[in-house]
Protein backbone atom coordinates (compact mmCIF):
# COMPACT_ATOMS: atom_id res chain seq x y z
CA UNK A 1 -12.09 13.24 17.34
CA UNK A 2 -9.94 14.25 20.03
CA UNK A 3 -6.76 12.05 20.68
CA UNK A 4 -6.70 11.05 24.73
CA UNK A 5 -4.36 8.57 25.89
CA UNK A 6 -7.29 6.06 26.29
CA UNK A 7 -7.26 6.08 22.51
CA UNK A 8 -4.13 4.65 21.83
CA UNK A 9 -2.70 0.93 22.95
CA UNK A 10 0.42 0.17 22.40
CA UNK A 11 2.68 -3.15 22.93
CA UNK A 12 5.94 -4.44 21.36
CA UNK A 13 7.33 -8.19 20.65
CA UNK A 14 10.35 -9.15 20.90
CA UNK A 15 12.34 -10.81 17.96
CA UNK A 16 10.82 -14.43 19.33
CA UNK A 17 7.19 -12.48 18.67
CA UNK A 18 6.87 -12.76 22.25
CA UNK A 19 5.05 -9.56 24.33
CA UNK A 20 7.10 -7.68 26.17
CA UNK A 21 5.06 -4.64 26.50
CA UNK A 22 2.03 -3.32 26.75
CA UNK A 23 0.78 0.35 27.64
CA UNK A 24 -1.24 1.45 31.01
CA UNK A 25 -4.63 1.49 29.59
CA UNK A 26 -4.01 -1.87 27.90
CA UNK A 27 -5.90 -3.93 30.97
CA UNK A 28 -8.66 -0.99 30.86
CA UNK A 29 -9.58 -1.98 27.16
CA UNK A 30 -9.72 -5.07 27.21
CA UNK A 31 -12.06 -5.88 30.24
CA UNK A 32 -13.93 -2.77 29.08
CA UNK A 33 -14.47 -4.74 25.75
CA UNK A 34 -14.94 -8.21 26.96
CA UNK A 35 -11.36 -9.67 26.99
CA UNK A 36 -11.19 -12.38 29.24
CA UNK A 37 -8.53 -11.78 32.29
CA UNK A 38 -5.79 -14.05 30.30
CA UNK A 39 -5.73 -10.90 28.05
CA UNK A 40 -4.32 -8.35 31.00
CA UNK A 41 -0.37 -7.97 31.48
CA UNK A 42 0.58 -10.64 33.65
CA UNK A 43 -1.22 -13.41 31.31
CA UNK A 44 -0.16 -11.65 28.08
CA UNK A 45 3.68 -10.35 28.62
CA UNK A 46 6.09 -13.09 27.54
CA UNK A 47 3.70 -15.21 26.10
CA UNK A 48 3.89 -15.38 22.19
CA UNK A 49 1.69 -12.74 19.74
CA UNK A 50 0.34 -15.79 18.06
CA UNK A 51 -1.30 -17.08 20.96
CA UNK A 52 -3.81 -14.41 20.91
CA UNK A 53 -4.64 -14.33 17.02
CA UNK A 54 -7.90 -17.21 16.56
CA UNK A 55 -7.17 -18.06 12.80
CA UNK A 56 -4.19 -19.03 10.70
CA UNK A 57 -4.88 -16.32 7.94
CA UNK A 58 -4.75 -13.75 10.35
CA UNK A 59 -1.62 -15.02 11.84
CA UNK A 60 -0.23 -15.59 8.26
CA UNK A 61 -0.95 -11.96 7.37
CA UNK A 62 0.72 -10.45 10.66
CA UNK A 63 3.78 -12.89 10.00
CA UNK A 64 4.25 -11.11 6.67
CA UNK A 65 4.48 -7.42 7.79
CA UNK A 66 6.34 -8.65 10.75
CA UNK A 67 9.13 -10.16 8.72
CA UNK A 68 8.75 -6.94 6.39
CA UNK A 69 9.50 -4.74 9.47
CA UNK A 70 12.15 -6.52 10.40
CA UNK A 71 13.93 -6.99 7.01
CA UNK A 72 13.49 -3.27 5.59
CA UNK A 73 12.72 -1.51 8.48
CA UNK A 74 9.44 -0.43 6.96
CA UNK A 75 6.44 0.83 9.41
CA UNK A 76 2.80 -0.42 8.22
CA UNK A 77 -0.83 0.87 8.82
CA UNK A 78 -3.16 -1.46 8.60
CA UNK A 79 -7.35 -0.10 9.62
CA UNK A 80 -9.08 -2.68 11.56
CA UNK A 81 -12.21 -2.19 13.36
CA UNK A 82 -12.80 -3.47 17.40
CA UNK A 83 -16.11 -4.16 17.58
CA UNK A 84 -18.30 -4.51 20.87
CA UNK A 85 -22.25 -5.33 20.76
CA UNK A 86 -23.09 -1.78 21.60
CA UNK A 87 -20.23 0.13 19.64
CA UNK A 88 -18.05 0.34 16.79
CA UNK A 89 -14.46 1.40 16.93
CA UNK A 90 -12.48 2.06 13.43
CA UNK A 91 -9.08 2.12 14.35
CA UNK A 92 -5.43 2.37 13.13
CA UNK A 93 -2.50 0.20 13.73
CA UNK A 94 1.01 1.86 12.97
CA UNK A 95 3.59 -1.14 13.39
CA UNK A 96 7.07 -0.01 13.43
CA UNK A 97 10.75 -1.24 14.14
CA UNK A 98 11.34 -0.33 17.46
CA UNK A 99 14.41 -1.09 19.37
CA UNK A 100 16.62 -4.78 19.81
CA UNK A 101 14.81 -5.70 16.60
CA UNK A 102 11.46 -5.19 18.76
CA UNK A 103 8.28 -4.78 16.84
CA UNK A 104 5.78 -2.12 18.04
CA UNK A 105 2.03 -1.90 17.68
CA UNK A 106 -0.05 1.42 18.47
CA UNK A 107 -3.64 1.10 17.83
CA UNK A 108 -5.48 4.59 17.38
CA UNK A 109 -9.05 4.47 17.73
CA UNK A 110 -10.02 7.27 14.57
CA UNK A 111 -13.97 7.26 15.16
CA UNK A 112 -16.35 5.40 17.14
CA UNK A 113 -19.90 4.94 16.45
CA UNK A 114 -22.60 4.03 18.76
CA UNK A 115 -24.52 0.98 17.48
CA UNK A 116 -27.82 -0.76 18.07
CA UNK A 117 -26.78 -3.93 20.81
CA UNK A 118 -25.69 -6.75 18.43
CA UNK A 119 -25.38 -10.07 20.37
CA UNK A 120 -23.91 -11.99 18.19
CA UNK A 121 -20.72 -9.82 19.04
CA UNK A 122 -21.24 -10.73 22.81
CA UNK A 123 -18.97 -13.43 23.74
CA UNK A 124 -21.05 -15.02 26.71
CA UNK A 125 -24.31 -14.56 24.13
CA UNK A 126 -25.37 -18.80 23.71
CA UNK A 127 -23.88 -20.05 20.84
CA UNK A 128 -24.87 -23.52 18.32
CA UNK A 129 -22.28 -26.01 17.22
CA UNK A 130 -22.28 -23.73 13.76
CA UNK A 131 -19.49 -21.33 13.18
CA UNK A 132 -19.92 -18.21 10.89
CA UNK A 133 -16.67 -16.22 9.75
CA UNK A 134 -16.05 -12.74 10.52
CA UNK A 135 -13.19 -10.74 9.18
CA UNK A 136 -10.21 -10.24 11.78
CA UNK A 137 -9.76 -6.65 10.57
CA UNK A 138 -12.69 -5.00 9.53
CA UNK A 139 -15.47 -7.15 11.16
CA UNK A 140 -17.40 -7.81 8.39
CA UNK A 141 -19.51 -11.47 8.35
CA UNK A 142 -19.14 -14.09 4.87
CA UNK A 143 -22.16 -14.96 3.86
CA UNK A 144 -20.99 -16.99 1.21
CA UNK A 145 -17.42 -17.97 0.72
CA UNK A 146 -16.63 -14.92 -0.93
CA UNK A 147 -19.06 -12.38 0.00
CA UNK A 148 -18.60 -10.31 2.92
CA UNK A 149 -21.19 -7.86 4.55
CA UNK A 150 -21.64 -5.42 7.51
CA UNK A 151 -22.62 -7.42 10.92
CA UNK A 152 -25.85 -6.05 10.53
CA UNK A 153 -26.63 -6.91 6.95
CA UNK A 154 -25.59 -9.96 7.85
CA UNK A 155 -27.32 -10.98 10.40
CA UNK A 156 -30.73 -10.15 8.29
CA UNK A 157 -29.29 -12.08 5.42
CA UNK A 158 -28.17 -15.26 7.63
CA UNK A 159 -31.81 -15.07 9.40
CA UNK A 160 -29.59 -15.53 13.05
CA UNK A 161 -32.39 -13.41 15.25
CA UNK A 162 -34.49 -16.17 13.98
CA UNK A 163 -33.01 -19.23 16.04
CA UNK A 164 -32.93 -19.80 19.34
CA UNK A 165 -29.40 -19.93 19.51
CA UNK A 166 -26.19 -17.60 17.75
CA UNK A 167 -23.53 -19.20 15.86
CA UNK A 168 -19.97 -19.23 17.03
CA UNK A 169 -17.68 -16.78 15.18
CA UNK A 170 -14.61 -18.12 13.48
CA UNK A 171 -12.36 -15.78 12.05
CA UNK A 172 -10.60 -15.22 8.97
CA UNK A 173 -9.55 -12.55 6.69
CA UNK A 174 -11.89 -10.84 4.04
CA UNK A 175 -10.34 -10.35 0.36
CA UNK A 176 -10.73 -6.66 1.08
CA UNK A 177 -8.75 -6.38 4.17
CA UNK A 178 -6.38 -9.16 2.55
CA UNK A 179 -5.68 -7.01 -0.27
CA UNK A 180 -5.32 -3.50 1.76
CA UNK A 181 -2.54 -5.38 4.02
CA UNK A 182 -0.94 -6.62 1.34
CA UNK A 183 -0.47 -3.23 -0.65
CA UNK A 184 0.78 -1.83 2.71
CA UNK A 185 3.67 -4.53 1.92
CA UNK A 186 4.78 -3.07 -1.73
């Protein structure tokens, strides 16, 4: 895959975890992929990092490398994946020390893969009072409380095309992606 600069977003927090940047193409991505308009710059910058993470693990698991970063000056990769309902993104984000005791993020998209439409991955798709779990980083869906499938697999498994309605999504961190971001941290 080529590199362009639409494949690359990067922002930085300050040492309150607060946004204080964000690239160009930032505002592009995010309304491209269904971010609501609190997620472009004037909603986002100053506002904390933590107000944009949905689930504590998530937040616990950022909080670690952060303070990492910021104690040995260490730079972390972690692969996530930034799913839409017609496309797959695996991506790479390289968080380094940057300057003031700033933290910076650049996500790399390293593939993409077009995907049959997957509503459940639409946000304005009508949703039940149920919740299902999907994994923060690599998308992946629990079916039970510690098995973790592909979106699609799960959505046969968890019969969802056969109700009227989706379930929310509630995230949460898989034990796979848990243990990747915690190697990155020995």
């Amino acid at each position: 895959m080529t590199d362009t600069k639409d494949d690359v977003f990067i922002y930085r927090i300050d040492e309150n975890d607060k946004i204080v940047f964000v690239s160009d193409n930032w505002s592009k991505f995010a309304l491209d992929n269904d971010a609501t308009e609190t997620c472009i710059p004037p909603f986002v910058l100053s506002k904390p990092l933590w107000e944009f993470i949905g689930d504590d693990e998530t937040i616990h698991l950022y909080q670690l490398v952060i303070d990492r970063i910021r104690t040995e000056k260490k730079t972390v990769k972690i692969s996530i994946n930034c799913d839409s309902p017609n496309l797959r993104r695996f991506m790479q984000i390289t968080i380094k020390p940057f300057l003031e005791n700033q933290i910076e993020f650049t996500s790399k998209v390293i593939n993409k893969e077009k995907r049959e439409y997957l509503p459940i991955l639409n946000k304005d798709a009508p949703r039940t009072d149920e919740f299902v779990r999907i994994c923060s980083y690599c998308k992946k869906i629990a079916i039970t409380e510690n098995e973790w499938v592909e979106t699609e697999e799960a959505i046969i498994f968890l019969k969802l095309f056969q109700k009227d309605k989706l379930p929310q999504l509630t995230h949460g961190v898989c034990p796979a992606c848990y243990e990747s971001v915690m190697s990155e941290l020995r």
